[in-house]
N, C-alpha and C. Protein backbone atom coordinates (compact mmCIF):
# COMPACT_ATOMS: atom_id res chain seq x y z
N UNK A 1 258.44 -119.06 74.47
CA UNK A 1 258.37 -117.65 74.82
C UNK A 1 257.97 -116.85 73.58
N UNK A 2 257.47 -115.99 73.98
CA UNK A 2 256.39 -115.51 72.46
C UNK A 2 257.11 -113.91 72.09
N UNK A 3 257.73 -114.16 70.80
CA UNK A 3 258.47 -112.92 70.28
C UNK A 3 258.16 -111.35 71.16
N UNK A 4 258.73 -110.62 71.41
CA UNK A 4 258.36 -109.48 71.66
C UNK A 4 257.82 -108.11 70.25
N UNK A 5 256.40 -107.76 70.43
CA UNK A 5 256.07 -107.29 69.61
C UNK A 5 256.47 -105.97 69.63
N UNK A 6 256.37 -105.17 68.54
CA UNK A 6 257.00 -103.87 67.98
C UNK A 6 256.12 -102.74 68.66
N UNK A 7 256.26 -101.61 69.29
CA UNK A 7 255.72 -100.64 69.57
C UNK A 7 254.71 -100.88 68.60
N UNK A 8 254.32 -100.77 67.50
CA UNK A 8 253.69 -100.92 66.26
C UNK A 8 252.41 -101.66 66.46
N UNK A 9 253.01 -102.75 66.81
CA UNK A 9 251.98 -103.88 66.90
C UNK A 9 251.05 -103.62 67.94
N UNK A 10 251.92 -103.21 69.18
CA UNK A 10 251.50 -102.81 70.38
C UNK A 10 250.40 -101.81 70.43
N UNK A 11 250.48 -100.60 69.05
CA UNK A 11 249.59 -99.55 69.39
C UNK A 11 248.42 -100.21 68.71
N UNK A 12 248.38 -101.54 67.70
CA UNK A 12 247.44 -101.82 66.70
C UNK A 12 246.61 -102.89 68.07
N UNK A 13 247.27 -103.17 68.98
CA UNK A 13 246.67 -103.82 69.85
C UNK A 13 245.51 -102.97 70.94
N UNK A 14 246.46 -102.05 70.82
CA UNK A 14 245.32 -100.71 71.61
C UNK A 14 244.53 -100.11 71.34
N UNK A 15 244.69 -100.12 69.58
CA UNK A 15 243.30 -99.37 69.36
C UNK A 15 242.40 -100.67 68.90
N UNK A 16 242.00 -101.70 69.29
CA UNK A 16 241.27 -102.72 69.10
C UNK A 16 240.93 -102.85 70.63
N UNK A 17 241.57 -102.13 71.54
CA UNK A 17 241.14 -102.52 73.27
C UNK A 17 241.56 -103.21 74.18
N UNK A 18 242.52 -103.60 73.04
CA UNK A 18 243.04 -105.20 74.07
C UNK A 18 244.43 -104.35 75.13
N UNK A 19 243.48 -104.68 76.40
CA UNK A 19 244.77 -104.37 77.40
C UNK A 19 245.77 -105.33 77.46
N UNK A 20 245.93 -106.13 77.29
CA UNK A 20 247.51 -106.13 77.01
C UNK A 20 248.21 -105.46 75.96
N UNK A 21 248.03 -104.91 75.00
CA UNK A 21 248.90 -103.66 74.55
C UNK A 21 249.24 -102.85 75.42
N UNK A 22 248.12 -102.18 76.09
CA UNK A 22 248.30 -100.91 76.82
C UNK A 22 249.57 -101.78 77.56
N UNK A 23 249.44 -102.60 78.66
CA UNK A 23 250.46 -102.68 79.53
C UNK A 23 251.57 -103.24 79.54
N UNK A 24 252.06 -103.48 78.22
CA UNK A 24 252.73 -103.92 77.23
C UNK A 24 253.89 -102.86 76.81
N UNK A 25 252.80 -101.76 76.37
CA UNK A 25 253.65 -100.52 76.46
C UNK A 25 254.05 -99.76 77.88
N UNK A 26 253.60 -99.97 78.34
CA UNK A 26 253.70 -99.26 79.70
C UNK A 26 255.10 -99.36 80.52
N UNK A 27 254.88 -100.85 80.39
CA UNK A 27 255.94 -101.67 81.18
C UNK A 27 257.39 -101.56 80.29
N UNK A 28 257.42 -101.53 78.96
CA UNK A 28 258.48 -101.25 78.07
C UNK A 28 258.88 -99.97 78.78
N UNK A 29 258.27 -98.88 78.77
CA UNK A 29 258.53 -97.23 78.78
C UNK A 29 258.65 -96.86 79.98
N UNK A 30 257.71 -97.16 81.08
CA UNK A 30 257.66 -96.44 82.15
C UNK A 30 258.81 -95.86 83.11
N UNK A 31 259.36 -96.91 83.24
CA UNK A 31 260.91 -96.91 84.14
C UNK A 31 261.82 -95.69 83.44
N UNK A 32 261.95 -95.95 82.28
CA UNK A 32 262.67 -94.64 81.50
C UNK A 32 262.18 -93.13 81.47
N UNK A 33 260.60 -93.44 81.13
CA UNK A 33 260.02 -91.97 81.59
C UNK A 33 259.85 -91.30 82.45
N UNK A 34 259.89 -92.08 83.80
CA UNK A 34 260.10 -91.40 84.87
C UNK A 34 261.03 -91.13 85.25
N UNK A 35 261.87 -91.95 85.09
CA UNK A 35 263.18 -91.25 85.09
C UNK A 35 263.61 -89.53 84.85
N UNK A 36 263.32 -89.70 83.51
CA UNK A 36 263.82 -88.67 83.12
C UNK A 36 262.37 -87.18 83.57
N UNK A 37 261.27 -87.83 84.05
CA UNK A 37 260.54 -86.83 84.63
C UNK A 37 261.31 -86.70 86.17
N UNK A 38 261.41 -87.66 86.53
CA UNK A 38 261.93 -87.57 88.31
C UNK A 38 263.53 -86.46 88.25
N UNK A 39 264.31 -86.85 87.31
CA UNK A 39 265.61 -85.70 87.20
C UNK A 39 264.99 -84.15 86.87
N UNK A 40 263.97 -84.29 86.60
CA UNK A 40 263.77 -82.30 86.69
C UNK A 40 262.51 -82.23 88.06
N UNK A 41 261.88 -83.07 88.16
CA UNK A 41 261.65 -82.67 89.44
C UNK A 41 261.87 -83.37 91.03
N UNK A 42 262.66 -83.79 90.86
CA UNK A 42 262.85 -84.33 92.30
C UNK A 42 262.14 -84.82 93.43
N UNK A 43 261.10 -85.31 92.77
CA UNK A 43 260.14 -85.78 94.03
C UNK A 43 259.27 -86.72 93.26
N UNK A 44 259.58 -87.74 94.45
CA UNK A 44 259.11 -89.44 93.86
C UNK A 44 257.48 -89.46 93.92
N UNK A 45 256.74 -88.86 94.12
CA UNK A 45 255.45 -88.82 94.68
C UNK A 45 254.55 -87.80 93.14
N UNK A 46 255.21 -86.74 93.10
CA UNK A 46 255.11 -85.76 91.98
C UNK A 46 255.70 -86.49 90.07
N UNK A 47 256.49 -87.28 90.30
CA UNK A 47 257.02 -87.41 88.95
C UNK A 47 255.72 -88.70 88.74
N UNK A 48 255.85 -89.60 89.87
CA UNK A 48 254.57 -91.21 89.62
C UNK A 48 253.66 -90.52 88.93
N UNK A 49 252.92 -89.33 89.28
CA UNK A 49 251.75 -88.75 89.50
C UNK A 49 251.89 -88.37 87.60
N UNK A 50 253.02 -87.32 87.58
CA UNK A 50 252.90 -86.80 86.46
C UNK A 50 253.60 -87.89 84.74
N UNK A 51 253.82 -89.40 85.20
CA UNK A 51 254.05 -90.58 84.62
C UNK A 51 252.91 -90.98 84.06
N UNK A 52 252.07 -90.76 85.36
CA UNK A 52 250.48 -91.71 85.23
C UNK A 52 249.79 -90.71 84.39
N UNK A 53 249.86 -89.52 84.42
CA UNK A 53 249.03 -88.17 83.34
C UNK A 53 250.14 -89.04 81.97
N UNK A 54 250.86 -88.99 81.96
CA UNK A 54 251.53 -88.80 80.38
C UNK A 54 251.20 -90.08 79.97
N UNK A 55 250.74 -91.55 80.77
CA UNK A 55 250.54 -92.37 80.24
C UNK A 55 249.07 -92.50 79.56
N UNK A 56 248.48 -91.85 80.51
CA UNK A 56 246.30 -91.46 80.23
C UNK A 56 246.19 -90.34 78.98
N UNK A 57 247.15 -89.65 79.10
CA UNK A 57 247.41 -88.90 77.74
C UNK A 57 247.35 -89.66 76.31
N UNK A 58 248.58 -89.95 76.86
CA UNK A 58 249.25 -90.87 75.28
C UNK A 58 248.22 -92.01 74.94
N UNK A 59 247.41 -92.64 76.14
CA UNK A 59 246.52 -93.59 75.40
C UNK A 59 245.24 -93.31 75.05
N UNK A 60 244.92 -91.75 75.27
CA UNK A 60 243.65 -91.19 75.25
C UNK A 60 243.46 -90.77 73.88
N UNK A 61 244.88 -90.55 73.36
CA UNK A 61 245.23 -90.03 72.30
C UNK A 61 245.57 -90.88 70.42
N UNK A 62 244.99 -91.60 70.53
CA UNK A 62 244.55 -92.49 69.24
C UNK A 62 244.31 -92.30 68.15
N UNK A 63 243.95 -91.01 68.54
CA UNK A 63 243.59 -90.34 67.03
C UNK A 63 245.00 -90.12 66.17
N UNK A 64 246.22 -89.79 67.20
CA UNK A 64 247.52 -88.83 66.88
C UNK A 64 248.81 -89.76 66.54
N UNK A 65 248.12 -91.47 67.06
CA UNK A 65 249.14 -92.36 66.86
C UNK A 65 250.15 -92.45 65.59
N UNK A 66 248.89 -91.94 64.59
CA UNK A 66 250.20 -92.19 63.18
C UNK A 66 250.72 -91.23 63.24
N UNK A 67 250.93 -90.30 63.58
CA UNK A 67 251.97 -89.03 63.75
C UNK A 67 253.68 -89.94 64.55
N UNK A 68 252.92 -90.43 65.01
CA UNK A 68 254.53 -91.21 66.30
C UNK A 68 255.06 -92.08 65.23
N UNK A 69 256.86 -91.53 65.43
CA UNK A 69 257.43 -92.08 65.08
C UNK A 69 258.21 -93.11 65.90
N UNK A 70 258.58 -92.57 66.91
CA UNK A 70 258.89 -93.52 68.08
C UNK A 70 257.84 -93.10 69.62
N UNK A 71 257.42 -94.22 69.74
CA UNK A 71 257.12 -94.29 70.71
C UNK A 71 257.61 -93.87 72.63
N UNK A 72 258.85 -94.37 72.52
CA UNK A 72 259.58 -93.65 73.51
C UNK A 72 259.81 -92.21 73.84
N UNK A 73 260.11 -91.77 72.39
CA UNK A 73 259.96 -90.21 72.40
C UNK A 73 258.99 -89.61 72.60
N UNK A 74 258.30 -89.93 71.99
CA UNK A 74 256.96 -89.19 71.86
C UNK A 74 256.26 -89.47 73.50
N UNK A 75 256.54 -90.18 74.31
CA UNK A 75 255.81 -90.21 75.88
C UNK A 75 257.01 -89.49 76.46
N UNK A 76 258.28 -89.66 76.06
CA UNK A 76 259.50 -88.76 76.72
C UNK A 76 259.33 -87.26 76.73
N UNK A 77 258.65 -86.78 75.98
CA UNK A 77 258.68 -85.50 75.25
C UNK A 77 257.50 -84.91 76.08
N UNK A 78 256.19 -85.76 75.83
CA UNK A 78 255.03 -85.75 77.31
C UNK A 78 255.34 -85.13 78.60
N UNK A 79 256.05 -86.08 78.90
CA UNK A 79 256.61 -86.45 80.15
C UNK A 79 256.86 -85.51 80.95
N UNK A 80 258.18 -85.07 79.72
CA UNK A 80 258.98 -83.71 80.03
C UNK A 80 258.49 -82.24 80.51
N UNK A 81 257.58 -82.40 79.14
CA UNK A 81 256.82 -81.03 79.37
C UNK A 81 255.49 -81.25 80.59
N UNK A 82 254.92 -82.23 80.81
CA UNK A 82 253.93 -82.36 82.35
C UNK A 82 254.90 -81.64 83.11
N UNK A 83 256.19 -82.29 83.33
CA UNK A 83 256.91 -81.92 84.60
C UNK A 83 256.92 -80.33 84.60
N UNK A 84 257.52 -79.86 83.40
CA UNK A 84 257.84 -78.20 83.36
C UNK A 84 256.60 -77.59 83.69
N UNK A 85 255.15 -77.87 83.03
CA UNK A 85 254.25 -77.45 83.46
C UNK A 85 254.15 -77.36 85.15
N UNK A 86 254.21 -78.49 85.63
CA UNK A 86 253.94 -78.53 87.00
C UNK A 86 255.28 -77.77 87.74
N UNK A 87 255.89 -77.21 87.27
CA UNK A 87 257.42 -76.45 87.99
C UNK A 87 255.68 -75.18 87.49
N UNK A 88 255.85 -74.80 86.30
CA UNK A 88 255.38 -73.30 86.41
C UNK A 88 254.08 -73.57 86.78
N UNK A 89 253.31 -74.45 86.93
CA UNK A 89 251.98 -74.02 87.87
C UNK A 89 252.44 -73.72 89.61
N UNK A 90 253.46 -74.37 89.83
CA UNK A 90 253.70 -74.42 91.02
C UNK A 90 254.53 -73.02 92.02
N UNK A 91 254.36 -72.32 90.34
CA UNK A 91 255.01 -70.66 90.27
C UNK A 91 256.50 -70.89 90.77
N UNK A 92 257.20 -72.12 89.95
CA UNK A 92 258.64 -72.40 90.12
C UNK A 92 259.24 -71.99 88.78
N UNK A 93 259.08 -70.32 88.37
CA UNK A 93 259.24 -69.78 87.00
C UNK A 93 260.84 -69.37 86.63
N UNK A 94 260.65 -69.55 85.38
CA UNK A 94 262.22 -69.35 85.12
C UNK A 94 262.75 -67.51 85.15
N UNK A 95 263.79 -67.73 85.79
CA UNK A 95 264.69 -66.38 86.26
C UNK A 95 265.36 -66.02 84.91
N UNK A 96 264.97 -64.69 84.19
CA UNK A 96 265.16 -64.05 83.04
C UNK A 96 267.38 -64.23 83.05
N UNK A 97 267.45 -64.53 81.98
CA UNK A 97 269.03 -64.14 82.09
C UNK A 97 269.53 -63.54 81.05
N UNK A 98 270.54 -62.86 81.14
CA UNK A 98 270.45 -62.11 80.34
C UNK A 98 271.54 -62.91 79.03
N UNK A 99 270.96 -62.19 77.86
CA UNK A 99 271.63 -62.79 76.18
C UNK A 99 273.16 -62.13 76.66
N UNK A 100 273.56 -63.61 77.23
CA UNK A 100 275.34 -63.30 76.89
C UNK A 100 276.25 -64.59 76.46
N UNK A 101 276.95 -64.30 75.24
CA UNK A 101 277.41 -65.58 74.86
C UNK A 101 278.53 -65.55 75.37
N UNK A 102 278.62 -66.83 76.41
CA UNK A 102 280.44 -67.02 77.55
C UNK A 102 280.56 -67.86 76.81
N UNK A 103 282.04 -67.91 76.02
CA UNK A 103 282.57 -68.92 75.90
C UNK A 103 284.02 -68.84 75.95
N UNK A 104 284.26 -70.22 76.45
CA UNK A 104 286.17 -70.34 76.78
C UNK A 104 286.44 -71.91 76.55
N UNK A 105 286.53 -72.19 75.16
CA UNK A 105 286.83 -73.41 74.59
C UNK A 105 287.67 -74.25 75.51
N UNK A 106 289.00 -73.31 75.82
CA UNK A 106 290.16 -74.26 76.97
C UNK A 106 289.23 -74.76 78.55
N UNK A 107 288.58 -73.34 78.69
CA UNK A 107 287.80 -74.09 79.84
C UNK A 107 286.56 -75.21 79.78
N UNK A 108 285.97 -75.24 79.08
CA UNK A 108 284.99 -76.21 78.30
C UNK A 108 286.03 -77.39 77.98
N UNK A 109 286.78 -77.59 77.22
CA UNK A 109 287.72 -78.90 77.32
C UNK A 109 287.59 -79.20 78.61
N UNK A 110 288.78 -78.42 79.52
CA UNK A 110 288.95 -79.20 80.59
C UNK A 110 287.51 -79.70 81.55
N UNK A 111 286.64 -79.12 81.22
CA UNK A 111 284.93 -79.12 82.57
C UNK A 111 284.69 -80.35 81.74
N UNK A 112 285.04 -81.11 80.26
CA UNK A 112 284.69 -81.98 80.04
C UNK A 112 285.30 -83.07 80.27
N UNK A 113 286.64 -82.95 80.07
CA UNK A 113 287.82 -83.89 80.54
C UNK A 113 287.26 -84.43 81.90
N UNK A 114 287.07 -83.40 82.94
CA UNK A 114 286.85 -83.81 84.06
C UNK A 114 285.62 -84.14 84.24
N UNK A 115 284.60 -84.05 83.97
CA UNK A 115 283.56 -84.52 83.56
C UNK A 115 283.36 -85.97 83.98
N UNK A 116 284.19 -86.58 82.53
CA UNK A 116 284.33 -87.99 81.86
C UNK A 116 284.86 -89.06 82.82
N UNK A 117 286.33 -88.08 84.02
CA UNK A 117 286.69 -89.00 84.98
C UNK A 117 285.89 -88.94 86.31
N UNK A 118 284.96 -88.25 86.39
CA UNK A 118 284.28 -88.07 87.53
C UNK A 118 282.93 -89.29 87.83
N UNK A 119 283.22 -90.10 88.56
CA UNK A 119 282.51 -91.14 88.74
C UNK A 119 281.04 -90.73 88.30
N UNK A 120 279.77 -91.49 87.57
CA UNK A 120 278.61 -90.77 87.41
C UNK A 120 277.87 -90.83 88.54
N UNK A 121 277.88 -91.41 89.67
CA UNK A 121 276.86 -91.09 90.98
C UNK A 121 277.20 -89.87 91.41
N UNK A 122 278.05 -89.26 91.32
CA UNK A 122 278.69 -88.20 92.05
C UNK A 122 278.80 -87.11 90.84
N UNK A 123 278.13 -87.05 89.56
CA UNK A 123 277.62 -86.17 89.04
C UNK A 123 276.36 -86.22 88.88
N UNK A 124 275.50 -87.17 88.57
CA UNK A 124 274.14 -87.40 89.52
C UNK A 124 273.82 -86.08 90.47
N UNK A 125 274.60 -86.98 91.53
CA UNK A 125 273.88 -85.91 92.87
C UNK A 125 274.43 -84.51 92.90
N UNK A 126 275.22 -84.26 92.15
CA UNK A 126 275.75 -83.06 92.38
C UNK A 126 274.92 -82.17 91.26
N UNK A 127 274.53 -82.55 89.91
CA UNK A 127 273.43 -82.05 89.23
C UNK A 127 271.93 -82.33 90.31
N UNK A 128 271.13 -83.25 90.57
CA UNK A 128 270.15 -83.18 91.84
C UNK A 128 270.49 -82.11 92.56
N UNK A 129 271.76 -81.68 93.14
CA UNK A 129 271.63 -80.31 94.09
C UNK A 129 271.06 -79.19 93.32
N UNK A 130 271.33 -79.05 91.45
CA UNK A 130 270.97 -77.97 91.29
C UNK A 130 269.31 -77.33 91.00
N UNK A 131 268.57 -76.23 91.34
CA UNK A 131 267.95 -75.89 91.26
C UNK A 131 267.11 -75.46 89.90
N UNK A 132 265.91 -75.53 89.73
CA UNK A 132 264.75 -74.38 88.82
C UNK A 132 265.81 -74.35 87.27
N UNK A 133 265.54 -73.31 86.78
CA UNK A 133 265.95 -73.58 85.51
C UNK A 133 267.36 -74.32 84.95
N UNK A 134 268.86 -73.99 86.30
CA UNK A 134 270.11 -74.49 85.41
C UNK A 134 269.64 -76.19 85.65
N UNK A 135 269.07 -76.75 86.33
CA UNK A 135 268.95 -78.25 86.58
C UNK A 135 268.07 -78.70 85.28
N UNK A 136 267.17 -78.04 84.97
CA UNK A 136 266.61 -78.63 83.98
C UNK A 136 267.14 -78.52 82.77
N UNK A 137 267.95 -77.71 82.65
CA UNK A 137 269.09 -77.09 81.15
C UNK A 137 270.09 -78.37 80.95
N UNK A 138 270.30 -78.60 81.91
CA UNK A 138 271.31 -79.81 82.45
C UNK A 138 271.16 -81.29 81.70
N UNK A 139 269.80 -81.30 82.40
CA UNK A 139 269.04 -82.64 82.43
C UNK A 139 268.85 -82.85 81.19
N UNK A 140 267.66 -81.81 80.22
CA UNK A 140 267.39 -82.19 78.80
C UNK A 140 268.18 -82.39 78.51
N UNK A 141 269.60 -81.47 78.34
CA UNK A 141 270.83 -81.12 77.22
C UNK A 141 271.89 -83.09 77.49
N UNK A 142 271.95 -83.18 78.81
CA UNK A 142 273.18 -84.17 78.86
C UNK A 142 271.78 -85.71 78.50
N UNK A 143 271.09 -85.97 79.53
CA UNK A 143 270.28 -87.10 79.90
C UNK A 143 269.24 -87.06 79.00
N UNK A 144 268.56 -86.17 77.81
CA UNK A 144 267.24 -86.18 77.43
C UNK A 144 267.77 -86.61 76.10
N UNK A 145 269.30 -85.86 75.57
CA UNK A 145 269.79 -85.54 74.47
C UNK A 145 269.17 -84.30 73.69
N UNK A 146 268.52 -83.23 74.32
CA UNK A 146 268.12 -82.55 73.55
C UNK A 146 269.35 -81.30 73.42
N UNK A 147 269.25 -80.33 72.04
CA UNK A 147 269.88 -79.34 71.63
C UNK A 147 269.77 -78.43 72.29
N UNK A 148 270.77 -77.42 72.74
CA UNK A 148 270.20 -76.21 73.19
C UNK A 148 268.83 -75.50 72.20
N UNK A 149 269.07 -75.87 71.18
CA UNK A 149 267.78 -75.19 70.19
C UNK A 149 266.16 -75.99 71.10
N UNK A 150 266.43 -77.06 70.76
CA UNK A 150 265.86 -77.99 71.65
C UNK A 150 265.08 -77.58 73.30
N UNK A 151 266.03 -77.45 73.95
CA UNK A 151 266.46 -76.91 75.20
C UNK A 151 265.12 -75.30 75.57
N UNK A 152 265.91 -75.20 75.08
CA UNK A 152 265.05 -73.41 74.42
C UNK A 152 263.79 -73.64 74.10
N UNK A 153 263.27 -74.28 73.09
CA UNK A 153 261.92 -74.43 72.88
C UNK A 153 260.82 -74.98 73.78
N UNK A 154 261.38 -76.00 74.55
CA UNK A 154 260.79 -76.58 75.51
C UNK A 154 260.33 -75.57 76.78
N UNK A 155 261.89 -75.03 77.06
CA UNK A 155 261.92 -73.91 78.40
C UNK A 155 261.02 -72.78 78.00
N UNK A 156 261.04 -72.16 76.55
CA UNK A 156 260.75 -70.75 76.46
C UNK A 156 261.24 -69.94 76.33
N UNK A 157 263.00 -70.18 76.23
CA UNK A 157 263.47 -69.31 76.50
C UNK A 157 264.73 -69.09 75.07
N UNK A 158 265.62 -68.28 75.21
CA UNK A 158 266.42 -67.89 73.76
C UNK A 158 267.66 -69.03 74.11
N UNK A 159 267.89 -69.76 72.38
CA UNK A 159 269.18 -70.60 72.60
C UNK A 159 270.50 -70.08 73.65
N UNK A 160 270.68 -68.47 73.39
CA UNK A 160 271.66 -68.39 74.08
C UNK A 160 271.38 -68.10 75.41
N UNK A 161 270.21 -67.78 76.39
CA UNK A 161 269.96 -68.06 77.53
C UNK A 161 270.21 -69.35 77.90
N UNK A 162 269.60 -70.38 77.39
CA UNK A 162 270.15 -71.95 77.27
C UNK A 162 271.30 -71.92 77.41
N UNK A 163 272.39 -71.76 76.19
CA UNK A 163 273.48 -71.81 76.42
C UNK A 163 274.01 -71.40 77.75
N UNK A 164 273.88 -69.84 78.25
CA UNK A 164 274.52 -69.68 79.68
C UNK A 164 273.96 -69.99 80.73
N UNK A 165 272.95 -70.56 80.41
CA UNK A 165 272.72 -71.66 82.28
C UNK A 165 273.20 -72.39 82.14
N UNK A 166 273.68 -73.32 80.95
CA UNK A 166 274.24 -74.48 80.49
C UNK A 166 275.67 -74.16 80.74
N UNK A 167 276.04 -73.28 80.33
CA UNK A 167 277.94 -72.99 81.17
C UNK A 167 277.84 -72.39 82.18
N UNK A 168 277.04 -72.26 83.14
CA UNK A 168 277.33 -71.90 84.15
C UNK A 168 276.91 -72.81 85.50
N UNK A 169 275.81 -73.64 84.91
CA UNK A 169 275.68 -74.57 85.55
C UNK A 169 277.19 -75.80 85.61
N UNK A 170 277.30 -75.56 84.47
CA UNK A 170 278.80 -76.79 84.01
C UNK A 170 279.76 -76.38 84.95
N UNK A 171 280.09 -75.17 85.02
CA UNK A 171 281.16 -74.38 86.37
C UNK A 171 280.64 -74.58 87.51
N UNK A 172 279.45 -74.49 88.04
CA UNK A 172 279.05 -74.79 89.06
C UNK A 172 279.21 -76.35 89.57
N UNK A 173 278.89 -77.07 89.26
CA UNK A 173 279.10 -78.39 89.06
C UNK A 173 280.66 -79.24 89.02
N UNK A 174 281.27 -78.80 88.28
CA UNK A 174 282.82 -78.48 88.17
C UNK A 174 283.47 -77.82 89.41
N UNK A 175 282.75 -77.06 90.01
CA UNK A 175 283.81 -76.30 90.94
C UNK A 175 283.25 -77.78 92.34
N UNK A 176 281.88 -78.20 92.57
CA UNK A 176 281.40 -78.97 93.51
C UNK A 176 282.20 -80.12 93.27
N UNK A 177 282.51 -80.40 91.96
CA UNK A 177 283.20 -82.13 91.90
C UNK A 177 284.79 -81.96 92.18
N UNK A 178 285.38 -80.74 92.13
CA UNK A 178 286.39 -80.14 92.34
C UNK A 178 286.80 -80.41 94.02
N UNK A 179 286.28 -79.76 94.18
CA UNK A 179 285.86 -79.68 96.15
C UNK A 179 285.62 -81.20 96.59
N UNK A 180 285.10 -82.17 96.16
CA UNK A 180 284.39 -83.62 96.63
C UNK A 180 285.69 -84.31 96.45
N UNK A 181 286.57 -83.74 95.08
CA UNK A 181 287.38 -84.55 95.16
C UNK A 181 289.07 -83.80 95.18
N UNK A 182 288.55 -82.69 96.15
CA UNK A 182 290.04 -82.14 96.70
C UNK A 182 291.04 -81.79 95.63
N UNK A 183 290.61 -81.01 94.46
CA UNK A 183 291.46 -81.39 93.44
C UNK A 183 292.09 -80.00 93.55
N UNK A 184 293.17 -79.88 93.69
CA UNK A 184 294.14 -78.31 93.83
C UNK A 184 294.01 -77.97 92.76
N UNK A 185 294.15 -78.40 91.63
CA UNK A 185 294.76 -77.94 90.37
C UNK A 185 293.78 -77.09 89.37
């Protein structure tokens, strides 16, 4: 069985032509990138579509390879932003909110506490219910790992707008896993 080669090797294979690099990389990445394109937009037909752009991108793009430091990221980051594009071509634009910093440390503990015991399919779908900008605040911040600074740059919008879709989505979410799982308290 023949070592598995390094993203590295892989791109030195692509710019010489040889398709097996390309699908080499493909097959490493793809499953993950759509992923995380399919959690901001919700539709299996739309994320394939906008997978297959970020992959014709990234290999069109040869010139920019030594810039990549990781490979995963750098098609994750693609990915991401195709999808957001296709929310705002699709005039699915983000709802202005206003600069207010909520914070309640005791309540943030506990939305995390409970969080942690809340089975993950059933925060899954209960983030999937949410809509347009708090779903995608969601998605980067918990599943992408990005910063609210992060968060913000991508969206367009000010860290602390980030921040309060980000706690208010967390309450929202919290009050649904609350309810699913009958919790009085």
């Amino acid at each position: 069985m023949q070592n598995q080669l390094s993203d590295k090797d892989l791109l030195a294979m692509c710019q010489t032509g040889n398709e097996s690099g390309f699908a080499q990389l493909y097959h490493r990445y793809a499953k993950k990138i759509f992923n995380s394109i399919y959690r901001i937009l919700s539709n299996q037909e739309e994320s394939e579509d906008i997978l297959q752009e970020t992959f014709v991108d990234f290999f069109s793009r040869s010139d920019k390879w030594h810039l990549v430091l990781s490979v995963e990221a750098w098609l994750r980051r693609m990915g991401v932003n195709k999808a957001i594009s296709l929310l705002r071509k699709n005039k699915q634009y983000f709802t202005p909110v206003d600069d207010l910093e909520i914070k309640d440390d005791g309540e943030d503990e506990l939305l995390e506490k409970e969080w942690r015991e809340c089975r993950l399919t059933d925060l899954e779908n209960v983030i999937d219910q949410l809509t347009g900008v708090p779903k995608m605040v969601v998605n980067l911040y918990l599943f992408e790992n990005m910063s609210h600074d992060e968060v913000a740059e991508t969206l367009g919008m000010t860290a602390v707008a980030v921040r309060s879709q980000y706690h208010r989505a967390k309450k929202k979410i919290y009050e649904e896993l609350k309810e699913r799982y009958n919790y009085a308290g």
